[in-house]
C-alpha atoms as a PDB file:
ATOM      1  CA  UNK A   1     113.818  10.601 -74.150  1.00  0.00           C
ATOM      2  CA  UNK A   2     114.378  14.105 -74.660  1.00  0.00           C
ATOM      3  CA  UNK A   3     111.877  14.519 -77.475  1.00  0.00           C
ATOM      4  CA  UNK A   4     109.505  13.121 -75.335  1.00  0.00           C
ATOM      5  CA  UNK A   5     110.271  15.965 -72.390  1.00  0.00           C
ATOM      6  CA  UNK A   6     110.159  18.206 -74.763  1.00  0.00           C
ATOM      7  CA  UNK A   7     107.232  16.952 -76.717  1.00  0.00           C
ATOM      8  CA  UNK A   8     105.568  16.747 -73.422  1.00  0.00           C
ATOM      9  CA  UNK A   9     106.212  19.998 -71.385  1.00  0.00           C
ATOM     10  CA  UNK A  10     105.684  21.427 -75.017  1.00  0.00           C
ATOM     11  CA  UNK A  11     102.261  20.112 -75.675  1.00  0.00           C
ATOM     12  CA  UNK A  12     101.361  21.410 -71.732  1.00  0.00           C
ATOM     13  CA  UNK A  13     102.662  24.703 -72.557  1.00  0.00           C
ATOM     14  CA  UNK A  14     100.023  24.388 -75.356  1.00  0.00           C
ATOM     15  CA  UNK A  15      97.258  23.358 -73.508  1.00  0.00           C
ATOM     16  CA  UNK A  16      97.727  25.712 -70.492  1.00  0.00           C
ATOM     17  CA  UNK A  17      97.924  28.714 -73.111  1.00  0.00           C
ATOM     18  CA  UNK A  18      94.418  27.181 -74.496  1.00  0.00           C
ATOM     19  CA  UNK A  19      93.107  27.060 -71.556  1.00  0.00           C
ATOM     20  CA  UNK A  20      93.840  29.932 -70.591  1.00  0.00           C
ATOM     21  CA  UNK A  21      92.686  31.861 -74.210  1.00  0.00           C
ATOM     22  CA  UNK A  22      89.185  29.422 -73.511  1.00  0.00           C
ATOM     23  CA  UNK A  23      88.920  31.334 -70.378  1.00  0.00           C
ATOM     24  CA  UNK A  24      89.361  34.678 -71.347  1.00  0.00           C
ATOM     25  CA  UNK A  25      87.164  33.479 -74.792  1.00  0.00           C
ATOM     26  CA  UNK A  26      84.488  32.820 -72.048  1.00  0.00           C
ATOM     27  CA  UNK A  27      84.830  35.770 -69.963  1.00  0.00           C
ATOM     28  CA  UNK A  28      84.732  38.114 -73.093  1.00  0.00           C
ATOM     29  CA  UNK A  29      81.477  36.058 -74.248  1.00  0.00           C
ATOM     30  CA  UNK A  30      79.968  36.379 -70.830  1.00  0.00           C
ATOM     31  CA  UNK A  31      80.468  40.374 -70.960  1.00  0.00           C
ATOM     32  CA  UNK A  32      79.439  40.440 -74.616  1.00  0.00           C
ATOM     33  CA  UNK A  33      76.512  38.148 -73.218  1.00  0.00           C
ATOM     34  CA  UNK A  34      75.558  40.500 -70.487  1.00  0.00           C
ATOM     35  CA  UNK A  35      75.733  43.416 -73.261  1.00  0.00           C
ATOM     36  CA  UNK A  36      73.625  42.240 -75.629  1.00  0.00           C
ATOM     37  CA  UNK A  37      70.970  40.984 -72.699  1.00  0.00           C
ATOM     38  CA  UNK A  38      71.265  45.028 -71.238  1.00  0.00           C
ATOM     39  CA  UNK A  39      70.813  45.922 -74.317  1.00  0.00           C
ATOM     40  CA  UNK A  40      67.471  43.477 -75.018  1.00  0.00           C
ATOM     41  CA  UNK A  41      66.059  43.863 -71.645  1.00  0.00           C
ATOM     42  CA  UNK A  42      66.145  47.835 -72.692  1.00  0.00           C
ATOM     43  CA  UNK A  43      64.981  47.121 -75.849  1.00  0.00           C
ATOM     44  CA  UNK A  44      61.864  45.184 -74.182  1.00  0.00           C
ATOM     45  CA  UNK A  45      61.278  48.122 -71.978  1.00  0.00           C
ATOM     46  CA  UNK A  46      61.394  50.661 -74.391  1.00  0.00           C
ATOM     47  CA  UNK A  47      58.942  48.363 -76.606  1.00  0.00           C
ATOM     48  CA  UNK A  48      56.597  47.620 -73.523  1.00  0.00           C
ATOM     49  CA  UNK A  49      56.613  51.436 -73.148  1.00  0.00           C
ATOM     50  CA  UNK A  50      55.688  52.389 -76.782  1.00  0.00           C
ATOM     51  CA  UNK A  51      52.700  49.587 -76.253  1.00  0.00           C
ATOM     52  CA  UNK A  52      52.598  51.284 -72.831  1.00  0.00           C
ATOM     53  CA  UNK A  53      51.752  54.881 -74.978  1.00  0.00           C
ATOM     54  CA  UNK A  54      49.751  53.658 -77.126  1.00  0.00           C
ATOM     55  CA  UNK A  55      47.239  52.210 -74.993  1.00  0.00           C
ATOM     56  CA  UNK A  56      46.928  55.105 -73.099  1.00  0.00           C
ATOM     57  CA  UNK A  57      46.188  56.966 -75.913  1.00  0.00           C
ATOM     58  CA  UNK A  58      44.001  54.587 -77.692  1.00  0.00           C
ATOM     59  CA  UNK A  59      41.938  53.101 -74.909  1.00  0.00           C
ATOM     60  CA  UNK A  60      42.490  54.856 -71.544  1.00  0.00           C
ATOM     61  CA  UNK A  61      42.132  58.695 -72.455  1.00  0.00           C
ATOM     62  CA  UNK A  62      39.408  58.615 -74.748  1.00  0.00           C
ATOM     63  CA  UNK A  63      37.845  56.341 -72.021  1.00  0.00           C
ATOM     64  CA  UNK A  64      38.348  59.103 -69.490  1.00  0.00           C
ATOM     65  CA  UNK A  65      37.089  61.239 -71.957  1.00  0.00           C
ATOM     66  CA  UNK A  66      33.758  59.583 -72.708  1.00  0.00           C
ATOM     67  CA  UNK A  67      33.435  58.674 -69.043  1.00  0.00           C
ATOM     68  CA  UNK A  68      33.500  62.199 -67.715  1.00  0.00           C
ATOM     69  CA  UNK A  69      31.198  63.486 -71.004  1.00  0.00           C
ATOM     70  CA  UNK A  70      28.811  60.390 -70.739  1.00  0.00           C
ATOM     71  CA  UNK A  71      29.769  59.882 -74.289  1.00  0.00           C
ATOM     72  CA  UNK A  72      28.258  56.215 -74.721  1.00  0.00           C
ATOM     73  CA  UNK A  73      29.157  56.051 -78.101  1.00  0.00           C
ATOM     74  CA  UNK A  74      33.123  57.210 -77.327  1.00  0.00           C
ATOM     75  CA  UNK A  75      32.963  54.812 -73.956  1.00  0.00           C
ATOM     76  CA  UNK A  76      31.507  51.393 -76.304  1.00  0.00           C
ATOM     77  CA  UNK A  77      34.282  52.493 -78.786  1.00  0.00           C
ATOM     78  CA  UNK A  78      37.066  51.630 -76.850  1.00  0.00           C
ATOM     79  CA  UNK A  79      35.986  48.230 -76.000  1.00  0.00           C
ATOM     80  CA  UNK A  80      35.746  45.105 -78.217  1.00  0.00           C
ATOM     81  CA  UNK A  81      32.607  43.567 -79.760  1.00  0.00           C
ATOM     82  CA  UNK A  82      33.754  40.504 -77.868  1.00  0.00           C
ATOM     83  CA  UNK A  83      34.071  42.408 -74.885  1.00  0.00           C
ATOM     84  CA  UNK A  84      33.333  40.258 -71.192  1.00  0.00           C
ATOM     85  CA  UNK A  85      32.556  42.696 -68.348  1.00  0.00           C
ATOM     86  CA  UNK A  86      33.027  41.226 -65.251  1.00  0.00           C
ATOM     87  CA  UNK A  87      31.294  43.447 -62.174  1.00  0.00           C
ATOM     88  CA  UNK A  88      32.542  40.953 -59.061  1.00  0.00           C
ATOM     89  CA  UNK A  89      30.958  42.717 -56.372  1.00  0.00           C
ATOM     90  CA  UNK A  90      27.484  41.422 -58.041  1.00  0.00           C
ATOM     91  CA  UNK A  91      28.467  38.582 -59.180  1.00  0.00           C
ATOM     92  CA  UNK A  92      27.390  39.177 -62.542  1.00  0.00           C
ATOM     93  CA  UNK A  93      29.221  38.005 -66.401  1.00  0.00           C
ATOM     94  CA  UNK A  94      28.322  39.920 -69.030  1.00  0.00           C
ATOM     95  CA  UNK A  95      28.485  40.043 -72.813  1.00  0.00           C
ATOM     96  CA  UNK A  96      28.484  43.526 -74.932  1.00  0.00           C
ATOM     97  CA  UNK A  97      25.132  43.428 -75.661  1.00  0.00           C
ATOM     98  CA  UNK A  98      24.187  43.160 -71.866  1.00  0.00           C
ATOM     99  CA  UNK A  99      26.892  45.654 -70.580  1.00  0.00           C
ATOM    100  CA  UNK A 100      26.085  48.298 -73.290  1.00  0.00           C
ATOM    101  CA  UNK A 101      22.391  47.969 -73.429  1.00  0.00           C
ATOM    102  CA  UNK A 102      20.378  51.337 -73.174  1.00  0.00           C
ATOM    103  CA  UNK A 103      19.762  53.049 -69.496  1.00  0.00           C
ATOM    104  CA  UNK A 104      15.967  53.956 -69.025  1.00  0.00           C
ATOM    105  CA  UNK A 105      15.084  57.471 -69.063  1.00  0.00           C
ATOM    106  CA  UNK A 106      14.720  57.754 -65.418  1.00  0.00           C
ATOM    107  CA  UNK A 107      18.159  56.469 -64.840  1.00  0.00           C
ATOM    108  CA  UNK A 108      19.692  59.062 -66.886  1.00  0.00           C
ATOM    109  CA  UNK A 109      17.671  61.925 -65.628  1.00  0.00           C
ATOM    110  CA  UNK A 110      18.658  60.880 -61.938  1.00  0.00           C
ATOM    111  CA  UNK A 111      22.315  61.387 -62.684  1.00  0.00           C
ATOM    112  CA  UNK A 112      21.242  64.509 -64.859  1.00  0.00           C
ATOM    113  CA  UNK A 113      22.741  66.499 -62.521  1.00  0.00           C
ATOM    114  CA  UNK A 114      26.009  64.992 -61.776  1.00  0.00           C
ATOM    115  CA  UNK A 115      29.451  65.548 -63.047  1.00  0.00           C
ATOM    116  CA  UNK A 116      31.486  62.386 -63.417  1.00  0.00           C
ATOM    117  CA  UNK A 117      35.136  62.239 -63.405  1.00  0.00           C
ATOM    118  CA  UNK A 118      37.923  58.732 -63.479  1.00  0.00           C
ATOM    119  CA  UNK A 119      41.230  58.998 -62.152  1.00  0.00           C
ATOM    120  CA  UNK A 120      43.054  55.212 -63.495  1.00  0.00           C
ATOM    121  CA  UNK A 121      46.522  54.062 -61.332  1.00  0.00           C
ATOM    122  CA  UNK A 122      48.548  51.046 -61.972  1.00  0.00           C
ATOM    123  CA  UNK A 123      49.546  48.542 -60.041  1.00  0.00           C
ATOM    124  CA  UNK A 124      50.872  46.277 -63.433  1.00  0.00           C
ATOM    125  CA  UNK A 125      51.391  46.702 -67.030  1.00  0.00           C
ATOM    126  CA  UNK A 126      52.160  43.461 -68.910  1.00  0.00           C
ATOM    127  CA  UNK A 127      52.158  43.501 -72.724  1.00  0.00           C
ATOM    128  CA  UNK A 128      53.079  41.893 -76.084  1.00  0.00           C
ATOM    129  CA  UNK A 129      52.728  42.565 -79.463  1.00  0.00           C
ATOM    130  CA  UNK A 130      48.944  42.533 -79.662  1.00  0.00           C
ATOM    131  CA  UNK A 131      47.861  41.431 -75.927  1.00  0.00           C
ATOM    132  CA  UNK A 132      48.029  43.071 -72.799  1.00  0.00           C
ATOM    133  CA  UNK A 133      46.886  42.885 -69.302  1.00  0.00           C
ATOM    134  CA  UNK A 134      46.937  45.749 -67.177  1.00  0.00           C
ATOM    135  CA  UNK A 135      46.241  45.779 -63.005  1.00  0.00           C
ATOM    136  CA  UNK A 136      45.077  48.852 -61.073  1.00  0.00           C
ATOM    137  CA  UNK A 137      42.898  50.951 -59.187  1.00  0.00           C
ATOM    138  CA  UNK A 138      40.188  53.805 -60.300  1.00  0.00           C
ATOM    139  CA  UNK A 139      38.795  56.711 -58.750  1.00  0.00           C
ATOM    140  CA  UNK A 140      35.521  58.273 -59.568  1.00  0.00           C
ATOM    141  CA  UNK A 141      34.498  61.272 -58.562  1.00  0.00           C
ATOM    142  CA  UNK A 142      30.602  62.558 -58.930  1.00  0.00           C
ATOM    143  CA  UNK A 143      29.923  66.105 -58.047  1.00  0.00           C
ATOM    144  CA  UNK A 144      25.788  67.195 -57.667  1.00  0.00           C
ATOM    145  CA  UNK A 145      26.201  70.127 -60.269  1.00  0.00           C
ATOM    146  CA  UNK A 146      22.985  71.821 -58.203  1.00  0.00           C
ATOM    147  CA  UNK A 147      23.781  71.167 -54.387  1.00  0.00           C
ATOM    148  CA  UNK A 148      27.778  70.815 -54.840  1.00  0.00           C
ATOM    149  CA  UNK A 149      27.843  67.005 -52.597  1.00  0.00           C
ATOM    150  CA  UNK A 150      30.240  64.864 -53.983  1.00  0.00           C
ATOM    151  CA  UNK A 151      30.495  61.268 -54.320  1.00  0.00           C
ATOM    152  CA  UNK A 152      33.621  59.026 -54.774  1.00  0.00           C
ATOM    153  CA  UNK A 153      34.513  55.609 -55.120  1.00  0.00           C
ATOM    154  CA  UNK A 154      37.507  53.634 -55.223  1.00  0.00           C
ATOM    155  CA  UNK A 155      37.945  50.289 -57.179  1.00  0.00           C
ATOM    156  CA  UNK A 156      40.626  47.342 -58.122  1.00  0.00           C
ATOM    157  CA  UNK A 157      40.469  46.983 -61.995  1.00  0.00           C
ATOM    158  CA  UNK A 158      42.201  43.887 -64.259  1.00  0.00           C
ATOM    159  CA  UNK A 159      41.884  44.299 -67.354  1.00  0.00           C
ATOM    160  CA  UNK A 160      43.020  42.385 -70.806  1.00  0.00           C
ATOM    161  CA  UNK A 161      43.281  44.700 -74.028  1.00  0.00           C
ATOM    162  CA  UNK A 162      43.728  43.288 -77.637  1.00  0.00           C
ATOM    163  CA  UNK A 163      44.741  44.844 -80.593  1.00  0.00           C
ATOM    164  CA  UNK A 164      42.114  44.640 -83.501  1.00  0.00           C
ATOM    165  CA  UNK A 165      43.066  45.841 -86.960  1.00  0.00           C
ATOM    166  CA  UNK A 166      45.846  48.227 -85.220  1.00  0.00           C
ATOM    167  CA  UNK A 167      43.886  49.277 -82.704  1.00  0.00           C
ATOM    168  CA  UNK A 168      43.995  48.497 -79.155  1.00  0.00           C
ATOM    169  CA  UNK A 169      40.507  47.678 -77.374  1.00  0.00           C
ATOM    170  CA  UNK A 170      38.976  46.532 -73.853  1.00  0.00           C
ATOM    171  CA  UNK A 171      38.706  42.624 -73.941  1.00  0.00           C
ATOM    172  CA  UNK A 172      37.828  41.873 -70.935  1.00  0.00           C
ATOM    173  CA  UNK A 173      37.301  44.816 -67.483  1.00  0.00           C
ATOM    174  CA  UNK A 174      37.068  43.304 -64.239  1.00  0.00           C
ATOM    175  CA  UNK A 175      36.774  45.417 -60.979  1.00  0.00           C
ATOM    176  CA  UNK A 176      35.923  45.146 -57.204  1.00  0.00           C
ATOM    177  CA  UNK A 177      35.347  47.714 -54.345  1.00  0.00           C
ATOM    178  CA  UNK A 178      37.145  44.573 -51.625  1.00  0.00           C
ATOM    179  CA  UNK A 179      40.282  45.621 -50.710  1.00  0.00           C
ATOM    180  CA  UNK A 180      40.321  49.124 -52.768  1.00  0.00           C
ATOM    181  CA  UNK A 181      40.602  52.515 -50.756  1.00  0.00           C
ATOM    182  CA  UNK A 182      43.093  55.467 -50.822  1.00  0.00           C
ATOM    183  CA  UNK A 183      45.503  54.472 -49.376  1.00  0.00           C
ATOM    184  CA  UNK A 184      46.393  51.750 -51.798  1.00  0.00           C
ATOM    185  CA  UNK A 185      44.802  53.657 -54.752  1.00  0.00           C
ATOM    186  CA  UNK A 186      47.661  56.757 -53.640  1.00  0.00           C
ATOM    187  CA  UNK A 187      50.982  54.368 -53.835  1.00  0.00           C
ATOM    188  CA  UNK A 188      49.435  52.896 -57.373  1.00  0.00           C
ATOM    189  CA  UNK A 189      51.915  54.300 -60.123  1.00  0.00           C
ATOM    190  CA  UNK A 190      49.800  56.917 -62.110  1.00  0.00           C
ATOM    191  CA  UNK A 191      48.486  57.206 -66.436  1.00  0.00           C
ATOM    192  CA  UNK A 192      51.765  58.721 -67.419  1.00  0.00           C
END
């Protein structure tokens, strides 16, 4: 009878200090848990940045570039061959071919005289390894070079980028004047 007290209270002595290493086991795997998922959320951000850096520098500042210059060449060189343009207001779908195709002579000469400039905010800046989709607002500016009025406009953008061969191009550009002005284009988080 004794053994078996002893045997008993012994093998609950052993369980409770089990349980009780099992709980500290768990709490040390939850903290190491929480660790390594500070440490990979971080590591996301600090990768979704990089992409973040290299877009702008790929896509978004030589577009601002060619935009301002009317460099059509630099402008169709930051978007895809398979490029879809989507202009809402108008209702219109359009292929490379049709969003790149040649302005008449009289279209260019009526803008002769006018300096462009694009201010881009963001609203959201989702990527992955070779996709991304970005959400904002633009601002263009178009100053008469001869009679000094100026002109701006405020649109909602979406956009989808894909890398090609390392580089990271237009995919797909959606935008619409609804809903756009400056007070929403001012809180949008700006091209860092």
């Amino acid at each position: 009878m004794c053994l078996l007290t002893f045997l008993f209270t012994g093998g609950y002595q052993v369980l409770h200090l089990f349980s009780n290493f099992l709980k500290n086991m768990f709490m040390k795997k939850n903290i190491c848990l929480s660790i390594v998922l500070i440490i990979l959320a971080g590591s996301l951000y600090s990768q979704n940045s990089i992409v973040t850096d290299e877009i702008n520098e790929l896509v978004w500042k030589p577009f601002i570039k060619s935009f301002a210059a009317g460099d059509e060449a630099g402008f169709r060189a930051v978007h895809s061959k398979d490029v879809t343009r989507v202009i809402q207001d108008d209702n219109q779908v359009l292929g490379y071919d049709q969003y790149f195709k040649k302005e008449p002579d009289s279209v260019k000469a009526k803008w002769g005289n006018w300096k462009k400039s694009i201010e881009l905010r963001f609203l959201q800046r989702i990527s992955g390894n070779d996709r991304a989709f970005e959400v904002g607002y633009y601002k263009t500016t178009s100053t008469n070079t001869q009679t000094g009025e100026i002109r701006t406009g405020i649109g909602m953008f979406h956009v989808l980028l894909r890398k090609e061969n390392g580089v990271w191009k237009i995919l797909m550009d959606a935008d619409t004047k609804e809903g756009a002005g400056e007070e929403v284009f001012s809180k949008a988080k700006p091209m860092e």
